[in-house]
Protein backbone atom coordinates (compact mmCIF):
# COMPACT_ATOMS: atom_id res chain seq x y z
CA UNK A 1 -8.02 -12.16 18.39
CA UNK A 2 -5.39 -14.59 19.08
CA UNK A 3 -1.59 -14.53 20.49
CA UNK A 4 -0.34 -14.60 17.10
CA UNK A 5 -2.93 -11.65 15.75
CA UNK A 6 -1.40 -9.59 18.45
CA UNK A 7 2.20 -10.27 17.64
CA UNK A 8 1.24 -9.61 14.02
CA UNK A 9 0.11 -6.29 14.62
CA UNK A 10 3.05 -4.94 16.71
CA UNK A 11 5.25 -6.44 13.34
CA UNK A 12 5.46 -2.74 12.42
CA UNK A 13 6.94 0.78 12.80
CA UNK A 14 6.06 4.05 11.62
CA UNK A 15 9.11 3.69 8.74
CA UNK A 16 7.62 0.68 7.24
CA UNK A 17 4.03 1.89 7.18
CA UNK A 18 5.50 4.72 5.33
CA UNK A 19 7.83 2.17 3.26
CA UNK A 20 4.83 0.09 2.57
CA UNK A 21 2.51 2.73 1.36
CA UNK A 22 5.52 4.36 -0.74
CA UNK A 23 6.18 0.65 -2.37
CA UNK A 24 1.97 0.49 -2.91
CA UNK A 25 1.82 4.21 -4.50
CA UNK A 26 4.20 3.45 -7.09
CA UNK A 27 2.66 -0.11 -7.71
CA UNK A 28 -0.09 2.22 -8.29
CA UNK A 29 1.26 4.63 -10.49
CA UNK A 30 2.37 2.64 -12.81
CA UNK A 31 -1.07 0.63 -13.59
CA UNK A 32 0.85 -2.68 -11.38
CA UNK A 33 -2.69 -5.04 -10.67
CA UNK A 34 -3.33 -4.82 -6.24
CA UNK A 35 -1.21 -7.87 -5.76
CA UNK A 36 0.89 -6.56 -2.70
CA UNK A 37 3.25 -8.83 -1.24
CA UNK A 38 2.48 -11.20 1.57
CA UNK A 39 2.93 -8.22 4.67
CA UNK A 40 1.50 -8.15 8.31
CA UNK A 41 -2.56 -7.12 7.93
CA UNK A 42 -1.39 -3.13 8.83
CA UNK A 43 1.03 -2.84 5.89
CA UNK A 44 -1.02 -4.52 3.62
CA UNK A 45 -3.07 -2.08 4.31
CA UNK A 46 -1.20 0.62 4.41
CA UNK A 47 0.43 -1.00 0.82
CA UNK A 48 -3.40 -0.50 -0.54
CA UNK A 49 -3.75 2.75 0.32
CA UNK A 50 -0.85 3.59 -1.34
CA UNK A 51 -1.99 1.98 -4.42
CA UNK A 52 -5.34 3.31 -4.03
CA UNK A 53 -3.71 6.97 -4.16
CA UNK A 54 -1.15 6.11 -6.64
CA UNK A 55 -4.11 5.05 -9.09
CA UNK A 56 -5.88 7.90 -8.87
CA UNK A 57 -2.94 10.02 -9.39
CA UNK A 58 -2.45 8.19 -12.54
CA UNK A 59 -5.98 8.71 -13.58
CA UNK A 60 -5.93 12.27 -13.16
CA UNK A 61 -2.34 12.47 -15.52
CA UNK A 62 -4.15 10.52 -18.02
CA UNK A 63 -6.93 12.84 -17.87
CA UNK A 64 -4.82 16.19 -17.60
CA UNK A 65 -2.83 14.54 -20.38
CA UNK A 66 -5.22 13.99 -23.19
């Protein structure tokens, strides 16, 4: 792990985890491809999960739905 890993993992709080995983649910929810946007490793994942989540919430509408 270098300097600059180190920095880039303190580059977040708990308000943008939650931001980024709110932005990647929706992204998710509506179908959106898993292209987030260029974020810090944690809130891209955190972005993922959110997408993860939001696509399987849409999966289970569609199914609920039809």
């Amino acid at each position: 792990m270098t300097a600059a890993d180190t920095h880039q993992d303190r580059d977040w709080s708990l308000e943008s985890l939650n931001k980024a995983y709110q932005q990647g649910y929706m992204a998710g929810l509506t179908g959106s491809q898993s292209s987030h946007p260029a974020l810090p490793d944690v809130l891209a994942a955190a972005w993922e999960a959110g997408w993860d989540d939001g696509l399987e919430q849409s999966a289970l509408h569609q199914r609920r739905s039809a």
